[in-house]
Protein backbone atom coordinates (compact mmCIF):
# COMPACT_ATOMS: atom_id res chain seq x y z
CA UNK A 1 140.70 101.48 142.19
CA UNK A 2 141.05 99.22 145.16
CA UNK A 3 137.18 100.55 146.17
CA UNK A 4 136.67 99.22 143.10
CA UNK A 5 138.53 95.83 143.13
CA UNK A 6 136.88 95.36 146.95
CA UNK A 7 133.36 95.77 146.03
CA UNK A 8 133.52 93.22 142.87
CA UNK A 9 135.12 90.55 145.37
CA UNK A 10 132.13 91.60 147.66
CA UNK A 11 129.69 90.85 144.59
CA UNK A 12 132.14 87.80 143.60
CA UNK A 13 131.87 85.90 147.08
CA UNK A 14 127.84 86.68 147.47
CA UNK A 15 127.48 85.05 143.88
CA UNK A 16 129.61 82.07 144.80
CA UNK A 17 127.22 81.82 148.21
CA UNK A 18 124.58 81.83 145.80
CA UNK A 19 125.54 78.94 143.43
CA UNK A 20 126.42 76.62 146.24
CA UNK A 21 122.60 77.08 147.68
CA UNK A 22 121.35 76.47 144.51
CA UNK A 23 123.04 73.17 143.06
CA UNK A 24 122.83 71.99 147.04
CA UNK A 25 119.45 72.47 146.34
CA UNK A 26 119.20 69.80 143.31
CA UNK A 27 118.80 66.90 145.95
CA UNK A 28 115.89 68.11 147.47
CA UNK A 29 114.23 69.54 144.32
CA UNK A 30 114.16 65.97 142.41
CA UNK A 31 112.50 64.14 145.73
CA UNK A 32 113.96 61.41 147.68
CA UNK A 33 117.22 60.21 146.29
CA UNK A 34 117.31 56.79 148.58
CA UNK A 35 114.45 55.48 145.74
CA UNK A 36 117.70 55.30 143.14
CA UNK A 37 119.63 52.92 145.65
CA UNK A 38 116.38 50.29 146.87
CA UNK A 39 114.54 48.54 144.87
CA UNK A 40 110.97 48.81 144.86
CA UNK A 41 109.22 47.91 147.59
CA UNK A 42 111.92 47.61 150.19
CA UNK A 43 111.03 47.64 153.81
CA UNK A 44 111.32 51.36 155.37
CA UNK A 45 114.42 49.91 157.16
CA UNK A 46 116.61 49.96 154.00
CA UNK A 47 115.30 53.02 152.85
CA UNK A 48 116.53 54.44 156.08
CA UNK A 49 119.95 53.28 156.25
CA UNK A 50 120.79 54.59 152.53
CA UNK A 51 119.05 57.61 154.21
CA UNK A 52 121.65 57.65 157.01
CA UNK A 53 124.61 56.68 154.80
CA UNK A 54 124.11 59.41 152.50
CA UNK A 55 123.41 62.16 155.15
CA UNK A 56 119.60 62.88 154.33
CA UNK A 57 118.65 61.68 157.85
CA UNK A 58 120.29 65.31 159.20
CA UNK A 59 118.53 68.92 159.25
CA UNK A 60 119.12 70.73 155.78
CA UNK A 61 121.38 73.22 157.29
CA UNK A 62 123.87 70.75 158.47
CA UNK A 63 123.43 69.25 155.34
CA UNK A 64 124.43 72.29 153.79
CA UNK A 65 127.18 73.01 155.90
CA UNK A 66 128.83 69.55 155.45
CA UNK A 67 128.21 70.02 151.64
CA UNK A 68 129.69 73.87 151.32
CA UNK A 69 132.68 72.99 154.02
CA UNK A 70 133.92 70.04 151.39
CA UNK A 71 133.49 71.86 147.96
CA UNK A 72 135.52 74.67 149.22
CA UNK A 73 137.91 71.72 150.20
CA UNK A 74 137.68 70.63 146.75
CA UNK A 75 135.99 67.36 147.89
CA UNK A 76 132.50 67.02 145.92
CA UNK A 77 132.16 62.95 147.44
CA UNK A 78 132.16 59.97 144.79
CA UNK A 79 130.06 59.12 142.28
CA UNK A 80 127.26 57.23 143.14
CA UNK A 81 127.59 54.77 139.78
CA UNK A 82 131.56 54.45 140.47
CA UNK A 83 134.24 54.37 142.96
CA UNK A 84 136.13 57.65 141.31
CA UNK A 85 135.77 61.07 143.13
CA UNK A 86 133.51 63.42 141.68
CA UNK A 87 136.27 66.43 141.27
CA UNK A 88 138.69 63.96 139.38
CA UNK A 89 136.04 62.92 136.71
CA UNK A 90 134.98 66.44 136.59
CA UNK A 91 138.23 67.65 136.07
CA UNK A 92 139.53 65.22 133.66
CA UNK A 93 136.73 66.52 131.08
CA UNK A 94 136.89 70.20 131.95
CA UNK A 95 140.06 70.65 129.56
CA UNK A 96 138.33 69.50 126.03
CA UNK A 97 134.90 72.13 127.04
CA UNK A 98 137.35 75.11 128.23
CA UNK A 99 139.76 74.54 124.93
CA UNK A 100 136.23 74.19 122.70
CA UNK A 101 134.44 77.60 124.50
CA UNK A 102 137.54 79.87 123.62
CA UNK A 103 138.18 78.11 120.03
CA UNK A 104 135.09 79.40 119.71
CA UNK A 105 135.47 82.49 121.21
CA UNK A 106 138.09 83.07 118.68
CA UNK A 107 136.34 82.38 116.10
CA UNK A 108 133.41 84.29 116.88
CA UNK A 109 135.64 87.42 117.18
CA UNK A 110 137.29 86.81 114.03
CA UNK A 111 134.08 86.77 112.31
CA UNK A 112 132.20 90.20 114.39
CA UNK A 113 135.23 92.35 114.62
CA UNK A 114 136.13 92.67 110.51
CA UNK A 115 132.32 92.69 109.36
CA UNK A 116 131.03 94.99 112.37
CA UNK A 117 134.14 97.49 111.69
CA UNK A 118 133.34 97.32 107.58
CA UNK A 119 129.50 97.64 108.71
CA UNK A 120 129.92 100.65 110.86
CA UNK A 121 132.52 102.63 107.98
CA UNK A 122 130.11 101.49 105.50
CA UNK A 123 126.67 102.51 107.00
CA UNK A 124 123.14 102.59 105.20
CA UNK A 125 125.50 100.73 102.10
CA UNK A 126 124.89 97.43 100.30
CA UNK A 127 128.18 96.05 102.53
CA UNK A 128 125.93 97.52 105.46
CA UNK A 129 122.59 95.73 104.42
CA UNK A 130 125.02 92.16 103.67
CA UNK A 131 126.74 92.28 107.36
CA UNK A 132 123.38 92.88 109.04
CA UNK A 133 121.76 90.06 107.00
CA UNK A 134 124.73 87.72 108.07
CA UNK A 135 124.07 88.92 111.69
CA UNK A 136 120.74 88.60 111.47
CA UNK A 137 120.44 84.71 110.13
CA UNK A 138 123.32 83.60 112.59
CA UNK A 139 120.66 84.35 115.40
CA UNK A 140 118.37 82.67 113.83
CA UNK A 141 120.01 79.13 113.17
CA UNK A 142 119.74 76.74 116.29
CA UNK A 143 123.53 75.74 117.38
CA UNK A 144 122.23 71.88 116.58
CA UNK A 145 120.61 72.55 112.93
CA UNK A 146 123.82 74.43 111.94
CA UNK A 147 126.05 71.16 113.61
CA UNK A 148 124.20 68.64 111.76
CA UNK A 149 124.75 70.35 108.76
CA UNK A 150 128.50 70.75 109.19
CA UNK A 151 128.86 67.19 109.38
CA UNK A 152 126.41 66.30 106.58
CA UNK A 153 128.78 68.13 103.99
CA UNK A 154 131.89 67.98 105.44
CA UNK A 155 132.36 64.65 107.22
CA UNK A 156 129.61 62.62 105.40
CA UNK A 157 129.41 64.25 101.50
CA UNK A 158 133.32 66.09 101.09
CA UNK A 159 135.46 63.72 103.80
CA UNK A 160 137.35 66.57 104.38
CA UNK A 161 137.03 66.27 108.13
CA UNK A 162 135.90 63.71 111.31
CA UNK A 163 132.32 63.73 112.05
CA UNK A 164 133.36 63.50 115.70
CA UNK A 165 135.38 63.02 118.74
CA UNK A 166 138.59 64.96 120.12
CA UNK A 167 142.25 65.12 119.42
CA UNK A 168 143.69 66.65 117.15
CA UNK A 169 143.62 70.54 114.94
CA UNK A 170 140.77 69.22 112.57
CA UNK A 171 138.36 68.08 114.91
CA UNK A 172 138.36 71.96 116.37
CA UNK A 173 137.41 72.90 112.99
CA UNK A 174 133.30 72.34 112.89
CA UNK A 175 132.58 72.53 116.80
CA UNK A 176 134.34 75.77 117.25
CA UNK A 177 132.56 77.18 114.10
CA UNK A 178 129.17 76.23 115.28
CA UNK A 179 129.67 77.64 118.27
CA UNK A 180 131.09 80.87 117.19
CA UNK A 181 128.57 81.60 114.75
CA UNK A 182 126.28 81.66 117.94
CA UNK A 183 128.04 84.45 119.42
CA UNK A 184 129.43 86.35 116.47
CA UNK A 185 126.09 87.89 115.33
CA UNK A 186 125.83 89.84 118.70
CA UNK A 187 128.98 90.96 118.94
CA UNK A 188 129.32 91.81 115.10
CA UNK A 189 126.61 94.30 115.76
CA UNK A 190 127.52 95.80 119.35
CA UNK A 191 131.39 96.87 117.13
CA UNK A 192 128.98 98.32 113.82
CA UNK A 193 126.73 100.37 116.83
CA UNK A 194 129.74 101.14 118.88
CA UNK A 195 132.26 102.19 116.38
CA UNK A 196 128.80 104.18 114.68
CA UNK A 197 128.64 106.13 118.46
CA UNK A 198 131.99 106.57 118.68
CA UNK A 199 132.58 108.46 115.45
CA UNK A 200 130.31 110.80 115.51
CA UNK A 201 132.06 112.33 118.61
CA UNK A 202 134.07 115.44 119.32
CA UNK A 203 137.55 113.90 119.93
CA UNK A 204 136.97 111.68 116.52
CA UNK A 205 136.19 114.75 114.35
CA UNK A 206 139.67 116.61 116.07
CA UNK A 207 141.54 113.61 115.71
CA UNK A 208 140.65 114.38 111.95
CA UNK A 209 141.05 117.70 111.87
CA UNK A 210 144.53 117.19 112.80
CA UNK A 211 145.43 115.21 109.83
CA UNK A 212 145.33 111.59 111.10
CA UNK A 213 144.23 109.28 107.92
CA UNK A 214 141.00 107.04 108.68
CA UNK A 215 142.39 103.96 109.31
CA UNK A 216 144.69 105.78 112.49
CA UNK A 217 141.61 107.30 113.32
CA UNK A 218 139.66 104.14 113.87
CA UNK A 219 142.31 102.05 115.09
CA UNK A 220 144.11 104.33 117.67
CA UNK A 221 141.15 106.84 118.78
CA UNK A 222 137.60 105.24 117.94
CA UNK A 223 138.32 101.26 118.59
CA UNK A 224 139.41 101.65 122.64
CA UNK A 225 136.23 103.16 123.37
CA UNK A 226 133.94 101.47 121.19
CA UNK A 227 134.94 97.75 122.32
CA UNK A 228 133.67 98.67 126.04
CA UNK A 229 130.33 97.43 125.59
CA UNK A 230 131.67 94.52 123.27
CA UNK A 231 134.24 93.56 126.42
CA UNK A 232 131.20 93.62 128.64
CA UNK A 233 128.75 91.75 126.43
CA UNK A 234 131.82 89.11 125.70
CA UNK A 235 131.86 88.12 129.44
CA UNK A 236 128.39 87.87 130.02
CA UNK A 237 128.01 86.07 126.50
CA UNK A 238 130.82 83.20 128.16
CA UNK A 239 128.68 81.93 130.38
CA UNK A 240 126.06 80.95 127.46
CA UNK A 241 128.65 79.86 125.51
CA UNK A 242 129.30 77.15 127.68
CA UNK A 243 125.48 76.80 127.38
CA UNK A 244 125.95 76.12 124.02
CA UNK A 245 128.62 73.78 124.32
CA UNK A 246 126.08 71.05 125.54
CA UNK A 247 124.38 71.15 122.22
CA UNK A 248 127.69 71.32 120.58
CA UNK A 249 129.52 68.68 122.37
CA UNK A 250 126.47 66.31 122.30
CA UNK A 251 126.08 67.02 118.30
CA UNK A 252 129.97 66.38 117.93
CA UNK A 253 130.52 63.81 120.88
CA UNK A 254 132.77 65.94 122.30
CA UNK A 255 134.11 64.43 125.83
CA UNK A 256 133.56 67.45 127.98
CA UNK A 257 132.24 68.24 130.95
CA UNK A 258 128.56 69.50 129.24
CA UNK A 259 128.42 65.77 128.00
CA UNK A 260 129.45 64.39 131.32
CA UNK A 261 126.81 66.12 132.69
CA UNK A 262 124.31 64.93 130.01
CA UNK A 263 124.78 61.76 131.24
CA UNK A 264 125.00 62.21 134.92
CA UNK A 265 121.77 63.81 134.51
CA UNK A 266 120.31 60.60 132.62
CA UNK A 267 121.91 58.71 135.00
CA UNK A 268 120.82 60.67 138.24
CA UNK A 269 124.09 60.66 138.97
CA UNK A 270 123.57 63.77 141.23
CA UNK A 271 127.21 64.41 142.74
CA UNK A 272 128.67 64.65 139.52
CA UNK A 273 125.83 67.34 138.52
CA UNK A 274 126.53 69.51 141.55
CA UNK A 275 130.46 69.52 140.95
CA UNK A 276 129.95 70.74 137.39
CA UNK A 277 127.62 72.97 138.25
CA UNK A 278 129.42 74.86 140.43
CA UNK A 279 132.71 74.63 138.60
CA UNK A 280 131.43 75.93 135.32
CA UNK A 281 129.30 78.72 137.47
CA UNK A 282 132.89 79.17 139.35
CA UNK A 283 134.67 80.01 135.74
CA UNK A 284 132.00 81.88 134.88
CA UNK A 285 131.90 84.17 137.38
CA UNK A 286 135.44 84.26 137.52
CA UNK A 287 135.74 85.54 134.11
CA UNK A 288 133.32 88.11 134.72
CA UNK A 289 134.87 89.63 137.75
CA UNK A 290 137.46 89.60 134.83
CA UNK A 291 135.84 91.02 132.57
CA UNK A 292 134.95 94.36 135.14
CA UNK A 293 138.50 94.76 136.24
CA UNK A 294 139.37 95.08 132.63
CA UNK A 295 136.56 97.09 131.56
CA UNK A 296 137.52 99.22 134.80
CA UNK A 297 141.14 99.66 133.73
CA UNK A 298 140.15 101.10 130.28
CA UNK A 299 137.47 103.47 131.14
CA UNK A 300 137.98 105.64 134.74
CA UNK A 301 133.83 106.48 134.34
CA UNK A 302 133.45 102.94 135.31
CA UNK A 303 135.37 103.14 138.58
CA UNK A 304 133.95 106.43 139.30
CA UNK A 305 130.49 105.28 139.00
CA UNK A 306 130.87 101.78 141.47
C-alpha cells in the first residue's frame, strides 16, 4: 500500500509541475501584455517600464521561477483592474462553485444509482428500454438549453423559484439539477453495465445458492464491486463538472469562481485567470489522487497492478 500511496504522490506532484507551466504560459500565449496598460501609440519608453514593472523585461525561466516560488507561497500578485490580491478574490468565490459542483454531484447520483440498478435487474425490459432513453437524451441536451428552460417554467411561467443569484436552499434547486443531469446519464449506465458484469459471476450465483434473497445479493455482494468503475469515472467526471459550472453559473449568475473567470477573461485580467486556473486544476487533481486511494482500498488488484 505505501508503494502505492508513493507512486500517486509521484504522479500528483509531476501533474501539479505541469499545470503551473501551463497557466504561466497564458502571458506569453496572448502576446505582449504591456499593450493593456499604454495607450496606443506610446513612445517605446513607456512600453518598457510597464515591461520592467511587471517582470517581462527578465528571461522566461526566471520568470517562471518568480511565478512558481509565489503560488506555492499562496501569493498569485494583485489584480491588474484592482488593488485586492488575486488569492483573496479567488477565494472569496471558490465557496458558491465547490457547494454548486457537489449539489450537483448529489444529484446526479441520486438520479444514476436507482435507474442504473432498476436498468441492470430489469435488462432487455420496457423499464430497461425507458432508463436507457433517459440516459440517452440527458447526453444529448446542452447544460445551457436545459438552464434556460428551467428558468422559463419555473422562475418566469410557475414563480415557484428565483431565476438567479445565490443564498439560500431554493436557489440550489435548478443549477444543481442542470448540472447533474450532465453527469447522471454516464454514470446511470456505467451502474446498469457494472451491476450487468457483476451478476453474471461465480461468487453472485453462490451467494444465491446459499439462500441470500436478491435484494442482499445486490446490495452486500454485487454493488462493492460494480461501483469501481463508477468511483473511477466519478473523479475523472469532477473535473468537467466544474467545466460545466461555467455554463451553469453564467446561465444562473451564480457568483463563483467559473464566472469570475468569465470576466477576468473579458477583462484580460490575466492574474486572476492563472490563480483559478491552477486552484480548480489543484482540486481537481486532488480529488483524483482521491479518488485512486479509494478505489485502491476497495479492490487489492488495483494495488497489485501499480
Amino acid at each position: 500500500m505505501k508503494r502505492f500511496v508513493g507512486r500517486q504522490v509521484v504522479q500528483l506532484a509531476i501533474v501539479i509541475v505541469g499545470i503551473s507551466i501551463l497557466s504561466f504560459s497564458i502571458l506569453h500565449v496572448i502576446g505582449d501584455p504591456v499593450v493593456l496598460f499604454v495607450q496606443e501609440g506610446a513612445p517605446k519608453e513607456e512600453h518598457e517600464r510597464f515591461r520592467k514593472l511587471l517582470g517581462l523585461d527578465q528571461p522566461v525561466y526566471v520568470q517562471y521561477w518568480r511565478f512558481a516560488s509565489r503560488a506555492v507561497q499562496g501569493d498569485f500578485g494583485k489584480s491588474w483592474y484592482g488593488d485586492m490580491p488575486v488569492l483573496d478574490l479567488v477565494m472569496e468565490r471558490m465557496p458558491p462553485t465547490i457547494y454548486l459542483t457537489f449539489a450537483g454531484l448529489a444529484v446526479a447520483l441520486l438520479i444514476a444509482f436507482p435507474l442504473g440498478t432498476l436498468a441492470a435487474l430489469r435488462r432487455h425490459t420496457i423499464v430497461d428500454t425507458f432508463c436507457t432513453m433517459v440516459a440517452v437524451g440527458g447526453q444529448a441536451m446542452p447544460i445551457f438549453w436545459l438552464g434556460i428552460m428551467l428558468i422559463i417554467i419555473f422562475a418566469v411561467q410557475l414563480r415557484l423559484l428565483p431565476a438567479s443569484g445565490y443564498g439560500t436552499w431554493q436557489h440550489f434547486l435548478m443549477p444543481a439539477f442542470t448540472l447533474g443531469a450532465f453527469l447522471a446519464p454516464i454514470t446511470m449506465r456505467l451502474v446498469r453495465s457494472g451491476l450487468i458484469d457483476v451478476m453474471s459471476t461465480e461468487y453472485i450465483k453462490t451467494a444465491r445458492a446459499k439462500g441470500l434473497g436478491e435484494r442482499m445479493v445486490v446490495a452486500k455482494h454485487a454493488f462493492r464491486n460494480a461501483c469501481i468503475p463508477v468511483i473511477t469515472v466519478l473523479g475523472l467526471q469532477f473535473g468537467q463538472l466544474l467545466g460545466g459550472a461555467v455554463v451553469t453559473e453564467t446561465v444562473f449568475a451564480w457568483p463563483g469562481v467559473a464566472t469570475l473567470t468569465v470576466e477576468a477573461i473579458r477583462n484580460q485580467d490575466f492574474p486572476v485567470v492563472q490563480c483559478a486556473v491552477v486552484l480548480l486544476a489543484l482540486i481537481i487533481v486532488t480529488v483524483n489522487f482521491i479518488v485512486d486511494l479509494v478505489v485502491g482500498l476497495i479492490d487489492p488488484r488495483v494495488r497489485v497492478g501499480a
